[in-house]
PDB file of N, CA and C in Angstrom:
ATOM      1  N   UNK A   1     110.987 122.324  95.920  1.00  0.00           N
ATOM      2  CA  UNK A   1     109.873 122.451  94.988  1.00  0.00           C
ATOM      3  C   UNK A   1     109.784 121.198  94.127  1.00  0.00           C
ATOM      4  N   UNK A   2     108.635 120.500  93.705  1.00  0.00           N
ATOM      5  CA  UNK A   2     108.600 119.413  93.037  1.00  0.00           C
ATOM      6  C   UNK A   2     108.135 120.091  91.662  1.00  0.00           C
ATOM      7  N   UNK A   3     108.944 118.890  91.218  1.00  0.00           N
ATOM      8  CA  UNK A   3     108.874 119.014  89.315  1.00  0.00           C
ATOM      9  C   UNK A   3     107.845 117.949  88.558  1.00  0.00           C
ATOM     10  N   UNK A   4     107.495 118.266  87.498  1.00  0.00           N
ATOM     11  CA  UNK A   4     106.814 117.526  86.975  1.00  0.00           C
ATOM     12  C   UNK A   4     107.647 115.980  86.226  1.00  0.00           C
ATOM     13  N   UNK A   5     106.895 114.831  86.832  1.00  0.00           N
ATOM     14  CA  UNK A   5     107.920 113.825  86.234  1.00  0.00           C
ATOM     15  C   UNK A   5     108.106 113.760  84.969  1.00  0.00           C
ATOM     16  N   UNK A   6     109.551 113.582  84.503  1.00  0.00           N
ATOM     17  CA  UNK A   6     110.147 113.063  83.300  1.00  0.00           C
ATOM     18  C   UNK A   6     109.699 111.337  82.524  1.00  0.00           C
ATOM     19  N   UNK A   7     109.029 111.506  81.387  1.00  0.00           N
ATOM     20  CA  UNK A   7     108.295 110.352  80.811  1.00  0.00           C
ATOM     21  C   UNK A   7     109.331 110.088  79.673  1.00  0.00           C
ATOM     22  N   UNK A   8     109.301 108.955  79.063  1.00  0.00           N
ATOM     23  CA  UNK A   8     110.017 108.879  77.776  1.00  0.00           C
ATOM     24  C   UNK A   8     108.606 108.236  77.138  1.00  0.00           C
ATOM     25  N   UNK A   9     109.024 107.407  75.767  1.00  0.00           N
ATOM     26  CA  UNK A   9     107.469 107.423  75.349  1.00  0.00           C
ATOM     27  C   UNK A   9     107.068 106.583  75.533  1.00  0.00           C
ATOM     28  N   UNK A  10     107.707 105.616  76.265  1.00  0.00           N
ATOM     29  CA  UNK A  10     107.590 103.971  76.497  1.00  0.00           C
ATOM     30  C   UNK A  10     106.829 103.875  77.278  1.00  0.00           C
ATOM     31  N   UNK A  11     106.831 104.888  78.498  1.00  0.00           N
ATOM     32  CA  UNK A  11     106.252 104.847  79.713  1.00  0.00           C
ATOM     33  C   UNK A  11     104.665 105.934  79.443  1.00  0.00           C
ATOM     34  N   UNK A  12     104.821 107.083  78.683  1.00  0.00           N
ATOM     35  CA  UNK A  12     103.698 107.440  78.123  1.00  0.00           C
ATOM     36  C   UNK A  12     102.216 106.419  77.588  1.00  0.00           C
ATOM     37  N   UNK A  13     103.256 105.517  76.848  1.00  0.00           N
ATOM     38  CA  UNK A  13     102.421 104.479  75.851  1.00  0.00           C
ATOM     39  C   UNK A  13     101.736 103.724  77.092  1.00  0.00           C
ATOM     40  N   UNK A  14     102.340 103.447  77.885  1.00  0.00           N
ATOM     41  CA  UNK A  14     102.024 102.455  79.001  1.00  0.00           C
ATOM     42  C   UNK A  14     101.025 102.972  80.003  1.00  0.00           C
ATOM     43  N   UNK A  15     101.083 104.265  80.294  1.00  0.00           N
ATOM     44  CA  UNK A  15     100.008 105.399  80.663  1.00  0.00           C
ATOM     45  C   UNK A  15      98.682 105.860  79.856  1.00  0.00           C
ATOM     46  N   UNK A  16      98.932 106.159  78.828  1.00  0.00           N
ATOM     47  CA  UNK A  16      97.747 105.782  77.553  1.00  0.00           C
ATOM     48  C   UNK A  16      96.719 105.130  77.678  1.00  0.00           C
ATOM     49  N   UNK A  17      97.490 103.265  77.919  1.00  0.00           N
ATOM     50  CA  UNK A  17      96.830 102.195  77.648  1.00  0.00           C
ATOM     51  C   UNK A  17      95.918 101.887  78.869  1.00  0.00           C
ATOM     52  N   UNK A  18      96.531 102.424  80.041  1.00  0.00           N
ATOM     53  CA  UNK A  18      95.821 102.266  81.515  1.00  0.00           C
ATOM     54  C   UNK A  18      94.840 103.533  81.829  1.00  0.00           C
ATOM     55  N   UNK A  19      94.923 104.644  81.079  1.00  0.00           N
ATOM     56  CA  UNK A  19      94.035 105.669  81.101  1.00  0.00           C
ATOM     57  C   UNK A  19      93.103 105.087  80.264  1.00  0.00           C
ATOM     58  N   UNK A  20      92.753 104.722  79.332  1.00  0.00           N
ATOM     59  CA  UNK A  20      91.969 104.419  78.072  1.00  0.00           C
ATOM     60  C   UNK A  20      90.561 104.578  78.773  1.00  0.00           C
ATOM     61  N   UNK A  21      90.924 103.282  79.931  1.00  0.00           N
ATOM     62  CA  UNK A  21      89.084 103.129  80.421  1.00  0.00           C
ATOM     63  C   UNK A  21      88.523 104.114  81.255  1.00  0.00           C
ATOM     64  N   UNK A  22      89.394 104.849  81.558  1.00  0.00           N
ATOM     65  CA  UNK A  22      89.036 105.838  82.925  1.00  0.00           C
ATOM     66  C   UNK A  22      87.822 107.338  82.609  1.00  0.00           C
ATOM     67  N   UNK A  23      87.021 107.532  82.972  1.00  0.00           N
ATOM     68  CA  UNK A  23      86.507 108.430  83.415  1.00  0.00           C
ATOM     69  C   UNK A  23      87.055 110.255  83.255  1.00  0.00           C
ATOM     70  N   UNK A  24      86.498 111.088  82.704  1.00  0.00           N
ATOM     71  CA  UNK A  24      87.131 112.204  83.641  1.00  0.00           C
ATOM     72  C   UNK A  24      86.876 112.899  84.956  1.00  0.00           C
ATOM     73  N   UNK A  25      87.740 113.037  85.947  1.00  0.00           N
ATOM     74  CA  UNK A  25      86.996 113.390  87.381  1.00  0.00           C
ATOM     75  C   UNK A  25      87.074 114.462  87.272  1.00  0.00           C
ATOM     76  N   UNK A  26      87.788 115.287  86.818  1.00  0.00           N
ATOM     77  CA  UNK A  26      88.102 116.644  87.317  1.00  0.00           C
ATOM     78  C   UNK A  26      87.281 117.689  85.750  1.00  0.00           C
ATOM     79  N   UNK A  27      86.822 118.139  86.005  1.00  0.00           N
ATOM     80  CA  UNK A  27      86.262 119.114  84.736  1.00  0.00           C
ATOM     81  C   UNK A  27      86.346 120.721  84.634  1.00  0.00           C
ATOM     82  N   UNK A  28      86.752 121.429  83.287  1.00  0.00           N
ATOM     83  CA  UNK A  28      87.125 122.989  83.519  1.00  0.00           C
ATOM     84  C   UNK A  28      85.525 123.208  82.742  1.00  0.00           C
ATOM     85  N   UNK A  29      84.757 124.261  83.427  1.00  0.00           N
ATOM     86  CA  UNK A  29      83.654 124.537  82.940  1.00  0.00           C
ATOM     87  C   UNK A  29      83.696 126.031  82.759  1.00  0.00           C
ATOM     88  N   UNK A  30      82.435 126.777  82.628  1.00  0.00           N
ATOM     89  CA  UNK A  30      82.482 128.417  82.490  1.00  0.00           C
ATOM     90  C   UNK A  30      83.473 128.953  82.808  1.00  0.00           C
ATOM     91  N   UNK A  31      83.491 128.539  84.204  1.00  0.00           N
ATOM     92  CA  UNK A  31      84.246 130.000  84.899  1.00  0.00           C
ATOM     93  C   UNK A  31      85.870 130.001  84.514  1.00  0.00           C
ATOM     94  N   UNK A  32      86.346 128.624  84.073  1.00  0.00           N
ATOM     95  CA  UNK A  32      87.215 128.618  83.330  1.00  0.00           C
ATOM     96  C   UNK A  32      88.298 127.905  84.649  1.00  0.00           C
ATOM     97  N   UNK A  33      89.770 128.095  84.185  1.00  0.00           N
ATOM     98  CA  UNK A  33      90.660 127.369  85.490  1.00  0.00           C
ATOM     99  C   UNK A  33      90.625 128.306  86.417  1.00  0.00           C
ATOM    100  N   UNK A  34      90.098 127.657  87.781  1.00  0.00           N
ATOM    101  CA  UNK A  34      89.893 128.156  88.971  1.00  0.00           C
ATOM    102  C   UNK A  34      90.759 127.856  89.824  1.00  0.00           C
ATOM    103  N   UNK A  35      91.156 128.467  91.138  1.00  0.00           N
ATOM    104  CA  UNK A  35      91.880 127.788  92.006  1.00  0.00           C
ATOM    105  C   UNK A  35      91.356 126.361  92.490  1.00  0.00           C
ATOM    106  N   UNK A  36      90.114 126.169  92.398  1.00  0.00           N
ATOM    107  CA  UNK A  36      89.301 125.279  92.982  1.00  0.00           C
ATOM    108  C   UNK A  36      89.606 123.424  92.392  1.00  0.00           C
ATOM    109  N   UNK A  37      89.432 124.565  90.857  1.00  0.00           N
ATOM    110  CA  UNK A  37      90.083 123.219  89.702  1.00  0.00           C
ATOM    111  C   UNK A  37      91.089 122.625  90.012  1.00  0.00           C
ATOM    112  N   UNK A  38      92.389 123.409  90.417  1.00  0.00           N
ATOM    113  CA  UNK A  38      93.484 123.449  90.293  1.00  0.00           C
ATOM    114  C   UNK A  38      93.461 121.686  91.814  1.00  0.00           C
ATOM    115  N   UNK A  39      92.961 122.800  92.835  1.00  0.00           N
ATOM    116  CA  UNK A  39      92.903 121.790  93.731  1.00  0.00           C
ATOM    117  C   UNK A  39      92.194 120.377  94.437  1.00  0.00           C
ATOM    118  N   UNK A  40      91.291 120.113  93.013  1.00  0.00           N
ATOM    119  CA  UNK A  40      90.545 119.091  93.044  1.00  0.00           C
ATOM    120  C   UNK A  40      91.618 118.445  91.951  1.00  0.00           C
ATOM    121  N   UNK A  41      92.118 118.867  91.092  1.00  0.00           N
ATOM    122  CA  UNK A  41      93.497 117.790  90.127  1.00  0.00           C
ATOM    123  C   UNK A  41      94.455 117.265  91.248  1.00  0.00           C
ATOM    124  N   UNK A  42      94.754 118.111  92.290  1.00  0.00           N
ATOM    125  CA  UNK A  42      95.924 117.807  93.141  1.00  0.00           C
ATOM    126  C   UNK A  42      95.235 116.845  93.949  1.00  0.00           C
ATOM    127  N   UNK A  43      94.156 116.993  94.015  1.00  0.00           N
ATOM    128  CA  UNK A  43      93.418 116.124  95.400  1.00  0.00           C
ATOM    129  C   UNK A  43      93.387 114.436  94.756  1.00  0.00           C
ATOM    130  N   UNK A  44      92.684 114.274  93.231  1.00  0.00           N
ATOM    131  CA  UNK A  44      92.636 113.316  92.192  1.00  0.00           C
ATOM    132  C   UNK A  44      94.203 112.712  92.246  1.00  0.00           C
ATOM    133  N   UNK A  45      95.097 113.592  91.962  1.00  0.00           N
ATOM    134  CA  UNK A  45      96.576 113.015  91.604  1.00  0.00           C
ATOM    135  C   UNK A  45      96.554 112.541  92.584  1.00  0.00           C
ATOM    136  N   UNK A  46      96.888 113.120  93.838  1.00  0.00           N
ATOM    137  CA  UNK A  46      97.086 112.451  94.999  1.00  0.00           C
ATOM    138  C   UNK A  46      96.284 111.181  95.168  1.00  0.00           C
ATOM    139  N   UNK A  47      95.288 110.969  95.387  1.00  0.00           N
ATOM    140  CA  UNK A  47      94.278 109.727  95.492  1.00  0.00           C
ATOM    141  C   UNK A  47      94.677 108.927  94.282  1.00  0.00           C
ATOM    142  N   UNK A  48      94.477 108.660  92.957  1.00  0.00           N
ATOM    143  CA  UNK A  48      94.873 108.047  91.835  1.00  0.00           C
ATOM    144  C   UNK A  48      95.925 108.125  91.111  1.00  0.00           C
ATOM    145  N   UNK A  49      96.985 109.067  90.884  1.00  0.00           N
ATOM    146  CA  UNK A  49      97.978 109.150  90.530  1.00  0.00           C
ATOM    147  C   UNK A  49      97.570 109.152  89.322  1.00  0.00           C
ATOM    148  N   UNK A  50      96.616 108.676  88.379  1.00  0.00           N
ATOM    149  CA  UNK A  50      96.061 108.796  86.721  1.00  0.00           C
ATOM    150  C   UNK A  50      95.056 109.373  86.877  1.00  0.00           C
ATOM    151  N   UNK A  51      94.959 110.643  86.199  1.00  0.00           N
ATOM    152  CA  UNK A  51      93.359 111.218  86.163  1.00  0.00           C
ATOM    153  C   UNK A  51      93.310 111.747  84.626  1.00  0.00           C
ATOM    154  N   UNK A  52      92.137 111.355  84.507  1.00  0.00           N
ATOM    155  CA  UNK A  52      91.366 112.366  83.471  1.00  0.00           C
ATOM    156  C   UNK A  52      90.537 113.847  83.508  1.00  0.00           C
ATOM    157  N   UNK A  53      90.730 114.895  82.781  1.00  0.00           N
ATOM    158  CA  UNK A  53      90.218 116.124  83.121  1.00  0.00           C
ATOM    159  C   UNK A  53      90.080 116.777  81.744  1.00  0.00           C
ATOM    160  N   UNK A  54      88.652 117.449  81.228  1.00  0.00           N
ATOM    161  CA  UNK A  54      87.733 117.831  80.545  1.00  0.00           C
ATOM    162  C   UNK A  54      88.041 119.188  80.573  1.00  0.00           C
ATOM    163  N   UNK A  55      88.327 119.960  79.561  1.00  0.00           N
ATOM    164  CA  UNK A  55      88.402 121.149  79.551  1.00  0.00           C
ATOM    165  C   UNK A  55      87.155 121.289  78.304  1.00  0.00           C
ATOM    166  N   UNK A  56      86.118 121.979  79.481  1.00  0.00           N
ATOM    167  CA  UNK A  56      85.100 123.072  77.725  1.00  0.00           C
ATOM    168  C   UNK A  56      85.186 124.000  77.680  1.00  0.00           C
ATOM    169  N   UNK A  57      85.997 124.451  76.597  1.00  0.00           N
ATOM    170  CA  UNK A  57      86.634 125.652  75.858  1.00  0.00           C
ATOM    171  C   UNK A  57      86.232 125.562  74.742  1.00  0.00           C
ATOM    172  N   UNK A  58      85.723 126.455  73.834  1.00  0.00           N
ATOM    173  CA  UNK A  58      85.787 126.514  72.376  1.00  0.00           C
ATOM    174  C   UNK A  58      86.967 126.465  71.717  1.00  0.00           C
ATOM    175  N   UNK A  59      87.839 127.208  71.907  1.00  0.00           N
ATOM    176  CA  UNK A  59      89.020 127.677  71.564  1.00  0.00           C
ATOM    177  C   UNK A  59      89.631 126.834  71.634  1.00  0.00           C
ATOM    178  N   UNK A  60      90.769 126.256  70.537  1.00  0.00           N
ATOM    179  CA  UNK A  60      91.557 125.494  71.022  1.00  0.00           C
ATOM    180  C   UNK A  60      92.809 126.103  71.761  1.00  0.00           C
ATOM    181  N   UNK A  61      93.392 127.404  71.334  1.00  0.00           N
ATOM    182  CA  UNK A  61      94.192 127.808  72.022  1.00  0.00           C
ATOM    183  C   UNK A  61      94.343 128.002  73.705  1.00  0.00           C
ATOM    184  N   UNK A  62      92.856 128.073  73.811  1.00  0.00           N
ATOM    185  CA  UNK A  62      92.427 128.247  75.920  1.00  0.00           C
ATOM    186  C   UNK A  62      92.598 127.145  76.344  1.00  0.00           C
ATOM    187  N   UNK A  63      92.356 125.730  75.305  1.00  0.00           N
ATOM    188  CA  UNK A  63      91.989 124.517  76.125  1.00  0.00           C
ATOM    189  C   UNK A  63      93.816 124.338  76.023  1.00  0.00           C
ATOM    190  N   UNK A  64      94.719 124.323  75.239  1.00  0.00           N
ATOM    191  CA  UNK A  64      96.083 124.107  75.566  1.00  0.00           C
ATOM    192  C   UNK A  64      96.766 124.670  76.399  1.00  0.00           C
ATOM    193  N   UNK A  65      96.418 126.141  76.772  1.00  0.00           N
ATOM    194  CA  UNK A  65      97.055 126.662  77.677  1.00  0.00           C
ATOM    195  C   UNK A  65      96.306 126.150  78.978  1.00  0.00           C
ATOM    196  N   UNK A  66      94.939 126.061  79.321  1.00  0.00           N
ATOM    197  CA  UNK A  66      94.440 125.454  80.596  1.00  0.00           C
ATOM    198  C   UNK A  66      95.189 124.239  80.803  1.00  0.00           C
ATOM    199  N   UNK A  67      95.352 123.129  80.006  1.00  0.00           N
ATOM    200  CA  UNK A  67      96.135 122.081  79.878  1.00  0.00           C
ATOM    201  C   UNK A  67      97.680 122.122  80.476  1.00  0.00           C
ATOM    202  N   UNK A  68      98.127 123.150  79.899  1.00  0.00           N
ATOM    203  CA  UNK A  68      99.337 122.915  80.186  1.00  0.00           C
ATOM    204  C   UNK A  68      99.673 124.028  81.660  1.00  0.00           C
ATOM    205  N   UNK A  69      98.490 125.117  81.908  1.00  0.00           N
ATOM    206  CA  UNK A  69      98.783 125.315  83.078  1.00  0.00           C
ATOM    207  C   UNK A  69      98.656 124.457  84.472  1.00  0.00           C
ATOM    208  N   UNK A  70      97.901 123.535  83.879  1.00  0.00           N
ATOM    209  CA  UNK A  70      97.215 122.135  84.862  1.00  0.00           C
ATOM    210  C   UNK A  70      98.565 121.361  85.426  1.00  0.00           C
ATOM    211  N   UNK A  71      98.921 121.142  84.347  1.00  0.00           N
ATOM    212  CA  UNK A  71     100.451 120.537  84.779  1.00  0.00           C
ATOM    213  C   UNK A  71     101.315 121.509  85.126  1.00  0.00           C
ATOM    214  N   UNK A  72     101.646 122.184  85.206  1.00  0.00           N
ATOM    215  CA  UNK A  72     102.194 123.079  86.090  1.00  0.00           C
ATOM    216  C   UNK A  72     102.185 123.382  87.191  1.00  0.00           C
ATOM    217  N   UNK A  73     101.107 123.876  87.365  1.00  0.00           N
ATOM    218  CA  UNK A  73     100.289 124.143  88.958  1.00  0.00           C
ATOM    219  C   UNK A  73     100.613 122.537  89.618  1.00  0.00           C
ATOM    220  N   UNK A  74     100.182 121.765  89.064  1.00  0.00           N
ATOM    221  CA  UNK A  74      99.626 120.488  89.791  1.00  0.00           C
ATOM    222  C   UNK A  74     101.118 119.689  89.962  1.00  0.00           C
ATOM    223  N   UNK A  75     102.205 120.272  89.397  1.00  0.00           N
ATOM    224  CA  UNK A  75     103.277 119.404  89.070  1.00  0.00           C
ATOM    225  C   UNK A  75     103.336 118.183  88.856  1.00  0.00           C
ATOM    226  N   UNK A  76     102.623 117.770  87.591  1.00  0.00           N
ATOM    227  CA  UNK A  76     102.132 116.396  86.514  1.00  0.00           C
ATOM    228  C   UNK A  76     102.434 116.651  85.680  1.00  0.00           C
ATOM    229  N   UNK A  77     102.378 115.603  84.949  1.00  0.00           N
ATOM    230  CA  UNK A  77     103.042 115.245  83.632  1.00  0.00           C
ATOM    231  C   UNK A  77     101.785 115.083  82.121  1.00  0.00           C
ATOM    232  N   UNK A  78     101.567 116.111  81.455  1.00  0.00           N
ATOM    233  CA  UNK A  78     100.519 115.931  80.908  1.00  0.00           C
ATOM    234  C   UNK A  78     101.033 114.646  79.936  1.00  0.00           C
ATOM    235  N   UNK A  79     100.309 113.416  79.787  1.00  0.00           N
ATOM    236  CA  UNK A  79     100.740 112.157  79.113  1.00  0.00           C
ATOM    237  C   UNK A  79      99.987 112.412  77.933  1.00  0.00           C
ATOM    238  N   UNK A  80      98.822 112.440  77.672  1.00  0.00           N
ATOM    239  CA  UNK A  80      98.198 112.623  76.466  1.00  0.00           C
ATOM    240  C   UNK A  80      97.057 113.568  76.744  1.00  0.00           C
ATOM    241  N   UNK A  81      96.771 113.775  75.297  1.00  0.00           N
ATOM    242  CA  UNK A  81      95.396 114.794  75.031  1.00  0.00           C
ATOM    243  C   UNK A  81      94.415 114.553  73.910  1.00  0.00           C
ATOM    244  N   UNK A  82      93.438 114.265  73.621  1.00  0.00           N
ATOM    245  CA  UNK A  82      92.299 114.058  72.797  1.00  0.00           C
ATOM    246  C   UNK A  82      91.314 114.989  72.860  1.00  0.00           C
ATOM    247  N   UNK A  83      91.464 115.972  72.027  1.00  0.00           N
ATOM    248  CA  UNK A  83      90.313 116.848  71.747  1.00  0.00           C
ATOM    249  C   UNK A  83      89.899 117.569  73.333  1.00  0.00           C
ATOM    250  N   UNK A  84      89.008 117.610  73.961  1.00  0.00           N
ATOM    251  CA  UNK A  84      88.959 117.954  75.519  1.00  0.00           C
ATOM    252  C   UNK A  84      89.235 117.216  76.699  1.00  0.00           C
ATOM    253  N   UNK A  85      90.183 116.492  76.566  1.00  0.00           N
ATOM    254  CA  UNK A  85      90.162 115.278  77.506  1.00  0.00           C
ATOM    255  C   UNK A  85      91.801 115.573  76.943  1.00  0.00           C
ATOM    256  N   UNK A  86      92.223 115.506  78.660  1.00  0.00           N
ATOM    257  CA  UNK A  86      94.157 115.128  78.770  1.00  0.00           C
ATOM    258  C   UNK A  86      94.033 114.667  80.257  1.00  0.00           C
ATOM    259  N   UNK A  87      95.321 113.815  79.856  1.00  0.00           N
ATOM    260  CA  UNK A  87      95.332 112.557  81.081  1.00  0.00           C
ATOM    261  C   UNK A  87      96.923 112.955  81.794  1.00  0.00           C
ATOM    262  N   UNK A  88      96.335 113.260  83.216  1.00  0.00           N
ATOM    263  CA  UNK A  88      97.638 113.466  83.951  1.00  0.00           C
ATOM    264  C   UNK A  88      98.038 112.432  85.005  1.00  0.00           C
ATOM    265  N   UNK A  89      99.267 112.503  84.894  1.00  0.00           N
ATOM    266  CA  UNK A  89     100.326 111.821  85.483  1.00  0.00           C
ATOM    267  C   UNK A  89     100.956 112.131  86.907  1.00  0.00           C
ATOM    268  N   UNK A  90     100.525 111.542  88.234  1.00  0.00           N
ATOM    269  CA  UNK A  90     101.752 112.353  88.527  1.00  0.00           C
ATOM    270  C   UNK A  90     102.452 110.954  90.273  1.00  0.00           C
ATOM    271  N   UNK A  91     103.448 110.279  89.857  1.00  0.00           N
ATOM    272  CA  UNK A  91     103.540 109.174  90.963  1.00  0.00           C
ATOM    273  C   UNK A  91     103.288 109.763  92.438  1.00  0.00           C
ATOM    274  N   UNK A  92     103.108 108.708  93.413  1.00  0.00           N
ATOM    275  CA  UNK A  92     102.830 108.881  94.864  1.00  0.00           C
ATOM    276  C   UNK A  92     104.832 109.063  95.318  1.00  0.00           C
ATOM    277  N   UNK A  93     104.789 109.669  96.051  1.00  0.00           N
ATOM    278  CA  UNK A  93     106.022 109.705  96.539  1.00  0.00           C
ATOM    279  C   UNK A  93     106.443 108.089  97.487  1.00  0.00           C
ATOM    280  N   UNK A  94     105.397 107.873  97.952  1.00  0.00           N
ATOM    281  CA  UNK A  94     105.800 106.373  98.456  1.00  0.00           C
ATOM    282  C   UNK A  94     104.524 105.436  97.960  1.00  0.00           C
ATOM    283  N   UNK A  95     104.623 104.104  98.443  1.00  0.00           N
ATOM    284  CA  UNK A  95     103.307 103.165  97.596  1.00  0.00           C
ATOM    285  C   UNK A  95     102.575 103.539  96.358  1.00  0.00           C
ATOM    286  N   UNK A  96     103.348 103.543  95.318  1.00  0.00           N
ATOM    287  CA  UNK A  96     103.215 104.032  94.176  1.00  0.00           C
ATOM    288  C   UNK A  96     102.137 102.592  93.298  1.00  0.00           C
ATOM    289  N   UNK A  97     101.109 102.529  92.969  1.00  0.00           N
ATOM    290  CA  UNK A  97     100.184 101.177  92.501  1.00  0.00           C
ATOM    291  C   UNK A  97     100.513 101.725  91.152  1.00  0.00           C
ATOM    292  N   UNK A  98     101.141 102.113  90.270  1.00  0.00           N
ATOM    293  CA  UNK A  98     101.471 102.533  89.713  1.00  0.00           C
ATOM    294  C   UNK A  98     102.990 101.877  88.729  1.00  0.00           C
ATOM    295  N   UNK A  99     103.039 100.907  88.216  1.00  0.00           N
ATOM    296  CA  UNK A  99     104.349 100.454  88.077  1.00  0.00           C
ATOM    297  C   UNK A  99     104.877 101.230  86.421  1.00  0.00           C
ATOM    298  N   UNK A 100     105.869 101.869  86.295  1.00  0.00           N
ATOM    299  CA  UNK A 100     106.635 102.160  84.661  1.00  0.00           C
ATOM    300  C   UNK A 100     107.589 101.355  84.643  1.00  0.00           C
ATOM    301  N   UNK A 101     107.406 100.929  83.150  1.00  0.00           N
ATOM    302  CA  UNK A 101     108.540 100.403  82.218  1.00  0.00           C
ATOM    303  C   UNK A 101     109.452 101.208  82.642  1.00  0.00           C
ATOM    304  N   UNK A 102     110.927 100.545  82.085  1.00  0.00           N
ATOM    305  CA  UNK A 102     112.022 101.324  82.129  1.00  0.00           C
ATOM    306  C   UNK A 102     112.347 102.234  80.718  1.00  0.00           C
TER     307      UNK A 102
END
């Protein structure tokens, strides 16, 4: 079973700075987290390894738990979060374009 990778904050910060310009691809709308969601984050991780994803929730309590079920399911690393927007993490097992600090 794969785990979600271990970040320290060095490598967070460094993830941050390369998310900044990006887009969100993946978006949670009405119907709320779907299996569908789930597997368009995995499809994104896989292809980009950095994605951005939009949760519209009123609530802040729904949008943290969608958040953090995201990384779960998806086994990523939630790196940051801004209001509806959190940026996941998750390396390629091989050819990683992707380089972390130590």
């Amino acid at each position: 079973m794969e785990t979600s990778p271990a970040l320290n904050e060095r490598q967070k910060k460094h993830l941050r700075g390369l998310g900044h310009a990006l887009h969100p691809l993946v978006g949670i709308g009405q119907h709320g987290l779907t299996d569908g969601v789930v597997a368009e984050l995995d499809r994104a991780l896989t292809d980009h390894e950095l994605v951005k994803v939009r949760v519209r929730a009123g609530d802040r309590a729904e949008r943290d738990l969608a958040f953090e079920t995201l990384a779960g399911r998806t086994h990523s690393a939630l790196v940051a979060r801004v209001g509806h927007v959190g940026l996941y993490f998750r390396p390629r097992s091989r050819a990683s374009k992707i380089v972390l600090p130590a």
